[in-house]
PDB file of N, CA and C in Angstrom:
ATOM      1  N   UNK A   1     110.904  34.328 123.406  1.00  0.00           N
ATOM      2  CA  UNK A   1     110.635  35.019 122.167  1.00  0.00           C
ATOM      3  C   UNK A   1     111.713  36.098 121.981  1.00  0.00           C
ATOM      4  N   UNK A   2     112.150  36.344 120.899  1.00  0.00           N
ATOM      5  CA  UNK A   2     113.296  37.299 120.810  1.00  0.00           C
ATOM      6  C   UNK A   2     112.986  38.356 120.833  1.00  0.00           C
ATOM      7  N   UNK A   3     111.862  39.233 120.109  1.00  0.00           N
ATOM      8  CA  UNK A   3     111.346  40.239 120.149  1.00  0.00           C
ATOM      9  C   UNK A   3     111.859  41.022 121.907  1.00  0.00           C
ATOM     10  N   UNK A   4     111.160  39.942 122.940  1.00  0.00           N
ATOM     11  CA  UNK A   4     110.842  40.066 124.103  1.00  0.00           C
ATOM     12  C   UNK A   4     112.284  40.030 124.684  1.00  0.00           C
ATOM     13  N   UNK A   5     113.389  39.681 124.420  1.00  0.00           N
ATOM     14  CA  UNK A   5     114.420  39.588 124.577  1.00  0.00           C
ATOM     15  C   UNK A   5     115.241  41.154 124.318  1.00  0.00           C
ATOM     16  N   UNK A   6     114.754  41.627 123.255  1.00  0.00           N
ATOM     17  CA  UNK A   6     115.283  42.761 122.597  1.00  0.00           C
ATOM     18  C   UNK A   6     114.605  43.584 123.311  1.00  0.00           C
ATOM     19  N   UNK A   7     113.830  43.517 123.367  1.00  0.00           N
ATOM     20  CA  UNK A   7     112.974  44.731 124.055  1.00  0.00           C
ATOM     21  C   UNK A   7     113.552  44.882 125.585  1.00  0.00           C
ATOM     22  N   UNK A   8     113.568  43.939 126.287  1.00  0.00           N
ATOM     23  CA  UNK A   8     114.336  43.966 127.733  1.00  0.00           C
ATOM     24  C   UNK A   8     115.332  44.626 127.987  1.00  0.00           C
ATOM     25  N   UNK A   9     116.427  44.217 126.544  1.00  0.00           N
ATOM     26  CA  UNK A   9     117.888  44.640 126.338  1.00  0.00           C
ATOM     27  C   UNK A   9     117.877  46.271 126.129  1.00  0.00           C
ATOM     28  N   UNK A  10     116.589  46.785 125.707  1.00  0.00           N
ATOM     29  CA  UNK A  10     116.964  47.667 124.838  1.00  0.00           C
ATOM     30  C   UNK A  10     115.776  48.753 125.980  1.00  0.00           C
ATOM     31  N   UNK A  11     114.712  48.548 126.772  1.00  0.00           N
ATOM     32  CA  UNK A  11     114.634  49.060 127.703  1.00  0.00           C
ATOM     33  C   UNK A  11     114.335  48.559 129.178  1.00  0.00           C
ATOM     34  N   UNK A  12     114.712  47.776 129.321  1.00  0.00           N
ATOM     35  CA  UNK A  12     114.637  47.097 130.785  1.00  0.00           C
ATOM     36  C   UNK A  12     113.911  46.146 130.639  1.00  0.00           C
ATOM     37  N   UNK A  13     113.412  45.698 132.145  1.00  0.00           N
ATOM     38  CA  UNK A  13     112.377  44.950 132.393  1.00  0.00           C
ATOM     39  C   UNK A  13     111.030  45.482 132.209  1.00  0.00           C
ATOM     40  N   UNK A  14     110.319  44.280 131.280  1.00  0.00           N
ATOM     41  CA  UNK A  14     108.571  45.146 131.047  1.00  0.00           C
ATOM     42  C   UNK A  14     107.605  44.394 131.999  1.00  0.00           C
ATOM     43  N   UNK A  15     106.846  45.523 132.617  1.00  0.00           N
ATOM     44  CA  UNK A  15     105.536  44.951 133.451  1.00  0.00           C
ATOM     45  C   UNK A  15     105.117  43.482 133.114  1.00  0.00           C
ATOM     46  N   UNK A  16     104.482  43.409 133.179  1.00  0.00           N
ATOM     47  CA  UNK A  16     104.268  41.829 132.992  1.00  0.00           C
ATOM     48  C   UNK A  16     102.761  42.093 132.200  1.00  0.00           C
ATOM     49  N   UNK A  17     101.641  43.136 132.511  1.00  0.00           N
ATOM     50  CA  UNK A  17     100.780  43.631 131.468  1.00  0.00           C
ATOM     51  C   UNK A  17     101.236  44.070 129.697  1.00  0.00           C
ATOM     52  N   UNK A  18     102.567  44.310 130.038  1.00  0.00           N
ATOM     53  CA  UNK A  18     103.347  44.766 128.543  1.00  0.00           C
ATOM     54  C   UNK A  18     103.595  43.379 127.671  1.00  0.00           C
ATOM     55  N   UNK A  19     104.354  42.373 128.686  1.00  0.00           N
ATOM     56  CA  UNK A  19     104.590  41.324 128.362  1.00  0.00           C
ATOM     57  C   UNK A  19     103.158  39.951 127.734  1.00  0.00           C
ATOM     58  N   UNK A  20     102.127  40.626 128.299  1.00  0.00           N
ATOM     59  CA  UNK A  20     100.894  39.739 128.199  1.00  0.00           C
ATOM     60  C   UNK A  20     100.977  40.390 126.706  1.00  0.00           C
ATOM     61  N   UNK A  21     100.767  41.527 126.419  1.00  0.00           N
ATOM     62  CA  UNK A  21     100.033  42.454 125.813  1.00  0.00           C
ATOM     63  C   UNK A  21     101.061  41.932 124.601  1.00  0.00           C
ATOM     64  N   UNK A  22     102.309  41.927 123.932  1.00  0.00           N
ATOM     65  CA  UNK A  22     103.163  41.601 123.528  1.00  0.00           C
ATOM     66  C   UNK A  22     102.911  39.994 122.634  1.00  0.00           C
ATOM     67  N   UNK A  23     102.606  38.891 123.733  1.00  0.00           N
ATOM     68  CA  UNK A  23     102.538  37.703 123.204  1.00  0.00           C
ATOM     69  C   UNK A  23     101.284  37.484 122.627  1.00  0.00           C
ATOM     70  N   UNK A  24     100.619  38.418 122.420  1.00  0.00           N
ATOM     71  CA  UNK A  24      98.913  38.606 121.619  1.00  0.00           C
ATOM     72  C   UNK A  24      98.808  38.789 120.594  1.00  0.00           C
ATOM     73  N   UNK A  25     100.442  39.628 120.072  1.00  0.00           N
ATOM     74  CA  UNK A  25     100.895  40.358 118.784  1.00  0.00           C
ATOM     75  C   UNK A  25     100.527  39.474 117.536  1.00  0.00           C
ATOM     76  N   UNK A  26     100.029  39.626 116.339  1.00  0.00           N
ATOM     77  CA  UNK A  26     100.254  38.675 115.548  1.00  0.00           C
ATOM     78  C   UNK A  26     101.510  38.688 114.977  1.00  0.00           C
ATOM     79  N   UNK A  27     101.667  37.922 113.752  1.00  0.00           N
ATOM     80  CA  UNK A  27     103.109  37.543 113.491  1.00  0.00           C
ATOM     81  C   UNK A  27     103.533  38.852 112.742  1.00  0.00           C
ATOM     82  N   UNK A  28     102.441  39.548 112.237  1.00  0.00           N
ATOM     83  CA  UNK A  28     102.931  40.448 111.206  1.00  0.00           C
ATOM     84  C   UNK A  28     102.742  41.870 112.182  1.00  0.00           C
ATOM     85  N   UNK A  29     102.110  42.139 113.314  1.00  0.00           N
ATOM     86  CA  UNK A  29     102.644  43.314 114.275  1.00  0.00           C
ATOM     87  C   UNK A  29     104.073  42.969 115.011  1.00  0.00           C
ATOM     88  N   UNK A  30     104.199  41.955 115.180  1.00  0.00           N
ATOM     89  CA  UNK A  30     105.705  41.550 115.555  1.00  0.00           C
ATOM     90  C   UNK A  30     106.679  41.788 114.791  1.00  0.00           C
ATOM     91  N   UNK A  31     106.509  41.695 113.504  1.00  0.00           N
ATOM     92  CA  UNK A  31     107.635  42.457 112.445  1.00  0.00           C
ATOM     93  C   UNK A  31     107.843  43.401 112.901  1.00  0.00           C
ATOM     94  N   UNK A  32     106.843  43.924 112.939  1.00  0.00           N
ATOM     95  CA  UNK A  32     106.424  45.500 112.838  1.00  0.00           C
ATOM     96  C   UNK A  32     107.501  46.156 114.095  1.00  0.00           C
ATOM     97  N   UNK A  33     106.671  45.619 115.149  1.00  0.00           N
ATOM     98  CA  UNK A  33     107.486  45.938 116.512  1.00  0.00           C
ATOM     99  C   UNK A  33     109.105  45.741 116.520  1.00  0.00           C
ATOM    100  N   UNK A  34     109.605  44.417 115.769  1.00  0.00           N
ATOM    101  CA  UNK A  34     111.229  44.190 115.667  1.00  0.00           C
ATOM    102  C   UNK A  34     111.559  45.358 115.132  1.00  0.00           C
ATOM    103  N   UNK A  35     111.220  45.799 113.867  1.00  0.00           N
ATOM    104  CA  UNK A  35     111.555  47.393 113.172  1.00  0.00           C
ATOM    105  C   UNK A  35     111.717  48.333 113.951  1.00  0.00           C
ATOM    106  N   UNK A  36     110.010  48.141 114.362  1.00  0.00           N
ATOM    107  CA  UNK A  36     110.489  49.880 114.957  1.00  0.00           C
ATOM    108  C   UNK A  36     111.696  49.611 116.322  1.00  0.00           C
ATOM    109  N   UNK A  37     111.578  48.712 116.994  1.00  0.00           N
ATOM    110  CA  UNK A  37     112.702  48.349 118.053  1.00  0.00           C
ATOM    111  C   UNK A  37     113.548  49.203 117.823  1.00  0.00           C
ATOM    112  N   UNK A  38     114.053  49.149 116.269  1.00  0.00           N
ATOM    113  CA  UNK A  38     115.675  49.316 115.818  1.00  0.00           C
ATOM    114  C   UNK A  38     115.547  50.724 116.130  1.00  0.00           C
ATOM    115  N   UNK A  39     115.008  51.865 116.326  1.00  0.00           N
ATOM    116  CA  UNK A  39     114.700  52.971 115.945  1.00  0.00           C
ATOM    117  C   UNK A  39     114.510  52.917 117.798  1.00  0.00           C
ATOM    118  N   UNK A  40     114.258  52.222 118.874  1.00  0.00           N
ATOM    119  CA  UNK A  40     113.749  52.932 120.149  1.00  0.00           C
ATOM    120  C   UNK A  40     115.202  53.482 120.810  1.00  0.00           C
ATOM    121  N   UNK A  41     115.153  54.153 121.684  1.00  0.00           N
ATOM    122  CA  UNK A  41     116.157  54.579 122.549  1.00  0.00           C
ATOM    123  C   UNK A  41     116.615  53.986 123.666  1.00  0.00           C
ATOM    124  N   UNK A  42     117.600  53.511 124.022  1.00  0.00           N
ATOM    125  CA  UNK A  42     118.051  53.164 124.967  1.00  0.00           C
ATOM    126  C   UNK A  42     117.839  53.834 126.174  1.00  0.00           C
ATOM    127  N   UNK A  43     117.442  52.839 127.320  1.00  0.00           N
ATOM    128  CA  UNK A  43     117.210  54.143 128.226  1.00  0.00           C
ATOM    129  C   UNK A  43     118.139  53.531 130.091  1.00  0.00           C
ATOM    130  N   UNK A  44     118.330  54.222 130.462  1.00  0.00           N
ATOM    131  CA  UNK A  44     119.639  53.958 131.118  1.00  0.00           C
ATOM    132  C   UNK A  44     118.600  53.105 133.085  1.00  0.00           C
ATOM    133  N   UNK A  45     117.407  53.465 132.817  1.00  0.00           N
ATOM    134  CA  UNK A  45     116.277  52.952 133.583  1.00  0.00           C
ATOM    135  C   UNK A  45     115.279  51.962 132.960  1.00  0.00           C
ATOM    136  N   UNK A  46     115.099  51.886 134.198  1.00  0.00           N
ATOM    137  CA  UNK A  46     113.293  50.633 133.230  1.00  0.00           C
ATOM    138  C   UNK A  46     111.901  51.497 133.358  1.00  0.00           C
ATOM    139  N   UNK A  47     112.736  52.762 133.854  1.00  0.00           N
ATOM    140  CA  UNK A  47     111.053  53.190 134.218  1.00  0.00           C
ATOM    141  C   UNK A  47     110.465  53.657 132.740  1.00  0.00           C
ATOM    142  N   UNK A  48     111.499  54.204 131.771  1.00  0.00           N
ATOM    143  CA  UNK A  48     111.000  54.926 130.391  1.00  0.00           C
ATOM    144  C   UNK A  48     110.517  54.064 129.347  1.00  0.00           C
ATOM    145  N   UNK A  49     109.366  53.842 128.694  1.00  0.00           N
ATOM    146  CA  UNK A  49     109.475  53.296 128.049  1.00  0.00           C
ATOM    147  C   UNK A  49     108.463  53.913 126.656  1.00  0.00           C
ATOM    148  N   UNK A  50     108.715  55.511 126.828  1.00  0.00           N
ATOM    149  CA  UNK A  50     108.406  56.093 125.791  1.00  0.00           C
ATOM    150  C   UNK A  50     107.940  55.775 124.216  1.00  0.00           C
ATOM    151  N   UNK A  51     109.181  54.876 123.979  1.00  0.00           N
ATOM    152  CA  UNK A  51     109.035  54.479 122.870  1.00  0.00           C
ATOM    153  C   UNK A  51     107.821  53.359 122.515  1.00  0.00           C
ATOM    154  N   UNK A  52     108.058  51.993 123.093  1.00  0.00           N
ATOM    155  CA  UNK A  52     107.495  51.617 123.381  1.00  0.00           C
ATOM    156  C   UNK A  52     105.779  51.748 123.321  1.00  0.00           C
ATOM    157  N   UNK A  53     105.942  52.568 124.252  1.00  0.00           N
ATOM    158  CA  UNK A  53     104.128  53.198 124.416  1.00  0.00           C
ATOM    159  C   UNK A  53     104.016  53.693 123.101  1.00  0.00           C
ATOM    160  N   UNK A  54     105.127  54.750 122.620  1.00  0.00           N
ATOM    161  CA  UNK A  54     104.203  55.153 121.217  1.00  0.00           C
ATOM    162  C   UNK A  54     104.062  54.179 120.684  1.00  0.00           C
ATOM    163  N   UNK A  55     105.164  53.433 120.199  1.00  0.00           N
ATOM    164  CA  UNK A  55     104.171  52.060 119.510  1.00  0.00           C
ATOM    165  C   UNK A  55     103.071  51.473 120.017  1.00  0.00           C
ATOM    166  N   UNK A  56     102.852  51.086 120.972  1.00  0.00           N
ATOM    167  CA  UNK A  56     101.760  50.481 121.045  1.00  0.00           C
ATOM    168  C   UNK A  56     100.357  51.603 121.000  1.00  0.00           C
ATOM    169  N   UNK A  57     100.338  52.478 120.598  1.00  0.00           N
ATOM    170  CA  UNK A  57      99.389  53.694 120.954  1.00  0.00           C
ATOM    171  C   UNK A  57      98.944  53.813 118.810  1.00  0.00           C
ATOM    172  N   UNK A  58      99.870  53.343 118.331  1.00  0.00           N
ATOM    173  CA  UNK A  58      99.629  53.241 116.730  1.00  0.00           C
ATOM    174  C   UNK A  58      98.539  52.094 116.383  1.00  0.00           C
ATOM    175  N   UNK A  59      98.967  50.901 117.357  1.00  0.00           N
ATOM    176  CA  UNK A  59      97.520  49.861 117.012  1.00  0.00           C
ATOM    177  C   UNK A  59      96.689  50.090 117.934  1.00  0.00           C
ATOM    178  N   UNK A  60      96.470  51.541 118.630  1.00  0.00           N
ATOM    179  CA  UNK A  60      95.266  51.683 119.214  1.00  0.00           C
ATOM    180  C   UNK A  60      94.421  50.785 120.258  1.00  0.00           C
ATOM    181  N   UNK A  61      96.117  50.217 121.042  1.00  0.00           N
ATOM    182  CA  UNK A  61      95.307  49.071 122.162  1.00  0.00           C
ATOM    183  C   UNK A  61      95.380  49.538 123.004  1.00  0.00           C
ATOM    184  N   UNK A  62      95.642  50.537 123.668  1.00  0.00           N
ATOM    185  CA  UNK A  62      95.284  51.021 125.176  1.00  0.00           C
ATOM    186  C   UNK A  62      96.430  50.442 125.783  1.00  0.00           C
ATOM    187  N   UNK A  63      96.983  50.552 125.743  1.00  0.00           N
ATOM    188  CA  UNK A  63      98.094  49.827 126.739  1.00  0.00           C
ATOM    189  C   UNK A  63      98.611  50.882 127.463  1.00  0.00           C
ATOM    190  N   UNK A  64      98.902  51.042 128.386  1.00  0.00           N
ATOM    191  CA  UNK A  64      99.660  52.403 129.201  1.00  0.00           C
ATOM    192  C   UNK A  64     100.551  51.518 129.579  1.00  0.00           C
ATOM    193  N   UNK A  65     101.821  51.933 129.731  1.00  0.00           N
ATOM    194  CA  UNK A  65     102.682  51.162 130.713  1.00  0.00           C
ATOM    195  C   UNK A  65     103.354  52.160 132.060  1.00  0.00           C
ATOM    196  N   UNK A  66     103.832  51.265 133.116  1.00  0.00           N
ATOM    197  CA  UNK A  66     103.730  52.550 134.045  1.00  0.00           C
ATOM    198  C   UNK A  66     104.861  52.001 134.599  1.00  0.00           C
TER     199      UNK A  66
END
């Protein structure tokens, strides 16, 4: 999935709970997520994934990533 591709590129490797959590997306939170992508920060580790979390903290799924 490209989304999942971009997201890797753009902050590392994601847990594999991120990655579950991700392919659940419907088609139209997946827009959503490509967008805001454009807008996350690069981060020079895999541990940050700040951005990320805030997004997922907007559809209110609980996701923590760690």
């Amino acid at each position: 999935m490209l989304i999942l591709r971009l997201l890797t590129r753009r902050v590392g490797d994601l847990p594999q709970e991120v990655l579950d959590r991700i392919e659940t997306l419907s088609l139209e939170q997946l827009e959503n997520l490509g967008e805001a992508l454009l807008d996350f920060q690069a981060m020079p580790t895999a541990v940050n994934y700040a951005d990320l979390e805030t997004w997922f903290s907007t559809l209110d799924v609980g996701v923590k990533i760690t």
